[in-house]
N, C-alpha and C. Protein backbone atom coordinates (compact mmCIF):
# COMPACT_ATOMS: atom_id res chain seq x y z
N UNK A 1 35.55 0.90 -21.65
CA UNK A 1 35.34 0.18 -22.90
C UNK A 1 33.94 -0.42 -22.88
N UNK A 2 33.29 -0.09 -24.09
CA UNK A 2 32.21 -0.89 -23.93
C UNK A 2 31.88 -1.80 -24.45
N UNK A 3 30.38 -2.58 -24.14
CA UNK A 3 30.16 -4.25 -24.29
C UNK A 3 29.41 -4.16 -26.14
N UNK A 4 30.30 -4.94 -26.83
CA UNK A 4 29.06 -4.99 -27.76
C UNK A 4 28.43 -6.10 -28.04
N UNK A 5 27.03 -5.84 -28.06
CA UNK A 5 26.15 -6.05 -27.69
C UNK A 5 25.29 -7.26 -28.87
N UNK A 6 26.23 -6.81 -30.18
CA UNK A 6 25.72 -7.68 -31.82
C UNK A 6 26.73 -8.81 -31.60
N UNK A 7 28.01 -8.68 -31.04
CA UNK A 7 29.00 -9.78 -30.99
C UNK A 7 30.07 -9.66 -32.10
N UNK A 8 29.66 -8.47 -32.99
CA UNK A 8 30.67 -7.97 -34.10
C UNK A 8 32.00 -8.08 -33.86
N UNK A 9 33.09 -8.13 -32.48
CA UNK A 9 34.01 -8.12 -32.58
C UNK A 9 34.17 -9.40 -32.00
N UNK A 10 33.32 -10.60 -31.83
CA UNK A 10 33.70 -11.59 -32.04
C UNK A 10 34.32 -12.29 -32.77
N UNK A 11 35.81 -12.92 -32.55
CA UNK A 11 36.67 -13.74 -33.77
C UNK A 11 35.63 -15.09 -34.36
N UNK A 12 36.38 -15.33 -35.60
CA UNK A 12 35.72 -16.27 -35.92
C UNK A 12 36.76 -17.03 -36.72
N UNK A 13 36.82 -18.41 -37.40
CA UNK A 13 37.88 -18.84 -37.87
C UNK A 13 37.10 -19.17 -39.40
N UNK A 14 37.84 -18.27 -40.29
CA UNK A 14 37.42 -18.23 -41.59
C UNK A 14 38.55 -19.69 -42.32
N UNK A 15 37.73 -20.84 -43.06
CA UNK A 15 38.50 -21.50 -43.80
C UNK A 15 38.22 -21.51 -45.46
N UNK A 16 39.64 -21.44 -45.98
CA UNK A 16 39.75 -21.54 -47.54
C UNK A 16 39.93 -22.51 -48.08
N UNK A 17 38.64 -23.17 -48.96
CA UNK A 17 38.51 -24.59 -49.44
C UNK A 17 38.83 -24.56 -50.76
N UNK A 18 40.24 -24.59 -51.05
CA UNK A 18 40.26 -24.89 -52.66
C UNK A 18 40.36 -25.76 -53.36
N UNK A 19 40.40 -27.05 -53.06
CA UNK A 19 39.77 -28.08 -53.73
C UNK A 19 38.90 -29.12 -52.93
N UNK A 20 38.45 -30.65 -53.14
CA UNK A 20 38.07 -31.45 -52.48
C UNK A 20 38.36 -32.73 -53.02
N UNK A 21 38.05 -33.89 -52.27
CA UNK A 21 38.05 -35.36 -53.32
C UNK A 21 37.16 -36.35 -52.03
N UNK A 22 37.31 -37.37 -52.50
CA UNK A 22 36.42 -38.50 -51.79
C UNK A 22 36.66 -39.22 -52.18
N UNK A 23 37.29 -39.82 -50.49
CA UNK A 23 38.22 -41.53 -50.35
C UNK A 23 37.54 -41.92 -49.54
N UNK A 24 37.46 -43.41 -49.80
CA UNK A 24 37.37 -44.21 -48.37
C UNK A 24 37.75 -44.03 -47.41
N UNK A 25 37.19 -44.60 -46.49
CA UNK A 25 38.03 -44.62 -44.86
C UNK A 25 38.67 -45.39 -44.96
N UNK A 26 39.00 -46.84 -45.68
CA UNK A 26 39.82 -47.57 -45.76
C UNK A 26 41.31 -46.51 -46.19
N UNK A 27 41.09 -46.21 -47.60
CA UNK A 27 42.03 -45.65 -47.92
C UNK A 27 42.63 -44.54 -47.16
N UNK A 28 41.71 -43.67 -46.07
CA UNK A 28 42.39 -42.48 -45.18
C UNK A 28 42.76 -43.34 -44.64
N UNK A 29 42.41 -44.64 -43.63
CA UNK A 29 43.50 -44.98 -42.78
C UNK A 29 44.89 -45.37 -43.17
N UNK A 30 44.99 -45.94 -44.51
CA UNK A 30 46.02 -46.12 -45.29
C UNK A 30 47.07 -45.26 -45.13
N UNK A 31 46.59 -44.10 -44.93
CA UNK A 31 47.26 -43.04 -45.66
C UNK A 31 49.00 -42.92 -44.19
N UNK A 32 50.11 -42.62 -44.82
CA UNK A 32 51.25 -42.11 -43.94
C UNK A 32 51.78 -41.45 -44.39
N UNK A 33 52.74 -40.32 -43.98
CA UNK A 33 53.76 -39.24 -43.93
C UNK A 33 54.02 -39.42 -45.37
N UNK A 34 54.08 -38.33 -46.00
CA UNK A 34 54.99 -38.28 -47.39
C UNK A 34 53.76 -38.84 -48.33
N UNK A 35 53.08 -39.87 -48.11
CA UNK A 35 52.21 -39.86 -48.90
C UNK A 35 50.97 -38.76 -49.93
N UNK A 36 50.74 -38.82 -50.97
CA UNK A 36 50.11 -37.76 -51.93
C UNK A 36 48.59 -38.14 -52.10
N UNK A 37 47.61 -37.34 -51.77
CA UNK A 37 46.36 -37.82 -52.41
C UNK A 37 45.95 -36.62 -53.39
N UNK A 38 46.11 -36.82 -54.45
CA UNK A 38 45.67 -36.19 -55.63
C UNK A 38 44.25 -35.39 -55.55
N UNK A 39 44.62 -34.46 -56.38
CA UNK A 39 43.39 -32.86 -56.35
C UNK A 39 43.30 -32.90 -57.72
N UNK A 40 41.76 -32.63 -57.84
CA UNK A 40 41.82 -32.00 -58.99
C UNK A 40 41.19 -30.67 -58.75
N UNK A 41 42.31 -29.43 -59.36
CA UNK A 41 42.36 -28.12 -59.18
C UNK A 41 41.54 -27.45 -60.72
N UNK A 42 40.09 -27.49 -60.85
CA UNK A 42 39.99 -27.12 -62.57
C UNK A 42 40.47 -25.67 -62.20
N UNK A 43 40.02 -24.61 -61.48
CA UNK A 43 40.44 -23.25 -61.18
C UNK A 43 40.84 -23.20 -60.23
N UNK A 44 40.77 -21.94 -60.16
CA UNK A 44 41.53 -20.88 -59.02
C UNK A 44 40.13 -20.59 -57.64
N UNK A 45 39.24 -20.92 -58.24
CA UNK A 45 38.04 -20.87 -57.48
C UNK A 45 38.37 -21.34 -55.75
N UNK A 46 37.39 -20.34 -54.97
CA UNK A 46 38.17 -20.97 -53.38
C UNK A 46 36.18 -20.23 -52.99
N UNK A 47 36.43 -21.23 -52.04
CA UNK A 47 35.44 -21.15 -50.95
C UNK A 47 35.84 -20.98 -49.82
N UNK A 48 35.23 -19.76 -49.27
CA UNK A 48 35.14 -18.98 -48.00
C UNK A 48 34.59 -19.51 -47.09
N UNK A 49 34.56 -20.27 -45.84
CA UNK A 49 33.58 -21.06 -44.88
C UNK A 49 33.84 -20.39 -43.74
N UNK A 50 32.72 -20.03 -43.12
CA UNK A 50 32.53 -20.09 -41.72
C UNK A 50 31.67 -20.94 -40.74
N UNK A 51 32.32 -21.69 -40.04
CA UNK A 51 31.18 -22.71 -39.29
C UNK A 51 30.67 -23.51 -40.28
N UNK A 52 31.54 -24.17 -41.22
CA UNK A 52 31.18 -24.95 -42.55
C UNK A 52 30.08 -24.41 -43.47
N UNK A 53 29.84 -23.48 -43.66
CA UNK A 53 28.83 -22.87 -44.25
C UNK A 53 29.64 -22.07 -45.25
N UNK A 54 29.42 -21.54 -46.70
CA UNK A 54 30.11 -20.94 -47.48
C UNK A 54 29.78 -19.43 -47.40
N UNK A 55 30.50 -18.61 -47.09
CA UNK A 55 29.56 -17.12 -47.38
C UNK A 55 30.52 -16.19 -47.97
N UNK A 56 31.59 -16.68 -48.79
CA UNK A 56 31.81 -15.88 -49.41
C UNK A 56 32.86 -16.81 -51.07
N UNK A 57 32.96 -16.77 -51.85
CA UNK A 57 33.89 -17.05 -52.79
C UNK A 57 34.51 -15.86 -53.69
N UNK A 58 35.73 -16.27 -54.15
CA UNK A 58 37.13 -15.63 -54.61
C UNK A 58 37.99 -16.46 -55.82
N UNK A 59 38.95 -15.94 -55.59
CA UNK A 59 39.80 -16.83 -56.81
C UNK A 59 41.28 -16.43 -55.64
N UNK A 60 42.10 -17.62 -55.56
CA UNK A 60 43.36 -17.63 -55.35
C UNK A 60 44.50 -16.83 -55.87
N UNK A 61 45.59 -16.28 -55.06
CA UNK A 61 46.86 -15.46 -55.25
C UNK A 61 47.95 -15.25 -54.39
N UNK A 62 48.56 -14.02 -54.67
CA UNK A 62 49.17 -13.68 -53.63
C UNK A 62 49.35 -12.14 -53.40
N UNK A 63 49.79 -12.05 -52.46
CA UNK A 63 49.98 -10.41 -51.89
C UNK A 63 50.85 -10.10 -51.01
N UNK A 64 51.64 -9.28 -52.01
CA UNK A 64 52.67 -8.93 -50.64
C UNK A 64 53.83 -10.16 -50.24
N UNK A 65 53.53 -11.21 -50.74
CA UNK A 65 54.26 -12.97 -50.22
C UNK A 65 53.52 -13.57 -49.70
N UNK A 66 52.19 -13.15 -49.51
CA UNK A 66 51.59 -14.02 -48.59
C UNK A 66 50.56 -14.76 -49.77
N UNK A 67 50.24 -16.13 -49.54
CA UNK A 67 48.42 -16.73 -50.00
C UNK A 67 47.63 -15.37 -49.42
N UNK A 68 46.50 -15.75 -50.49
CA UNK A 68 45.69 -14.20 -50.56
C UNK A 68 44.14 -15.34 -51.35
N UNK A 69 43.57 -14.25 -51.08
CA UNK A 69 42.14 -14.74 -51.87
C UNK A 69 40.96 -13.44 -51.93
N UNK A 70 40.86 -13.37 -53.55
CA UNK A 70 40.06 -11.98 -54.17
C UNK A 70 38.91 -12.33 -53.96
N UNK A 71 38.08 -11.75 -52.94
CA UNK A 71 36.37 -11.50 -53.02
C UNK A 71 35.83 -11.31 -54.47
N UNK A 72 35.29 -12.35 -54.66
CA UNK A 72 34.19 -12.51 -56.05
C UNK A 72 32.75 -12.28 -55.93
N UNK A 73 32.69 -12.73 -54.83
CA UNK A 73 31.31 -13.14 -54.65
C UNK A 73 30.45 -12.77 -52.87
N UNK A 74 29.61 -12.18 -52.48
CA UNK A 74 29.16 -12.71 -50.52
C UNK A 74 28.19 -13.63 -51.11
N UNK A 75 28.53 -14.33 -50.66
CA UNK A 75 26.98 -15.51 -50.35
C UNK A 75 26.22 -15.09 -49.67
N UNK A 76 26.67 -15.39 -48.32
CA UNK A 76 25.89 -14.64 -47.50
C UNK A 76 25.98 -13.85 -46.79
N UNK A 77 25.71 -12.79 -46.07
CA UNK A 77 25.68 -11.55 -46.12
C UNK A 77 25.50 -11.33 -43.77
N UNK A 78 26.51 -11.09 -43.29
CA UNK A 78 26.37 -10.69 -41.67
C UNK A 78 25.67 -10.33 -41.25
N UNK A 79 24.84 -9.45 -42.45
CA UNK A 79 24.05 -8.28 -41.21
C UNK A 79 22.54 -8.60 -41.25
């Protein structure tokens, strides 16, 4: 087997950001079990992150039963 050499089959942990908000730290420490902090969802819009960086966006679904997310967009580009 051989070594590659670009790191291409290096894993990486892709995260899907579909919404955001901004609380205090007061209020995160507040926060316990069962408790709700409200989203505002205008779309379906999702951000693709790797290493907190965005490089790709989509729109939310499903497939098959599973959460899914449709390539719209590369930001930025691997190669």
């Amino acid at each position: 087997m051989g070594v590659d050499p670009l790191g291409e089959d290096l894993p990486v942990e892709v995260v899907a950001v579909l919404a955001e908000t901004d609380i205090s730290v007061a209020q995160l420490a507040a926060l316990s079990l069962g408790q709700v902090i409200p989203l505002s969802m205008e779309s379906e819009s999702v951000r693709l992150q790797v290493d907190g960086n965005v490089v790709m966006t989509g729109r939310s679904g499903s497939r098959g039963g599973n959460y899914a997310v449709k390539i719209e967009d590369i930001v930025r580009s691997f190669e």
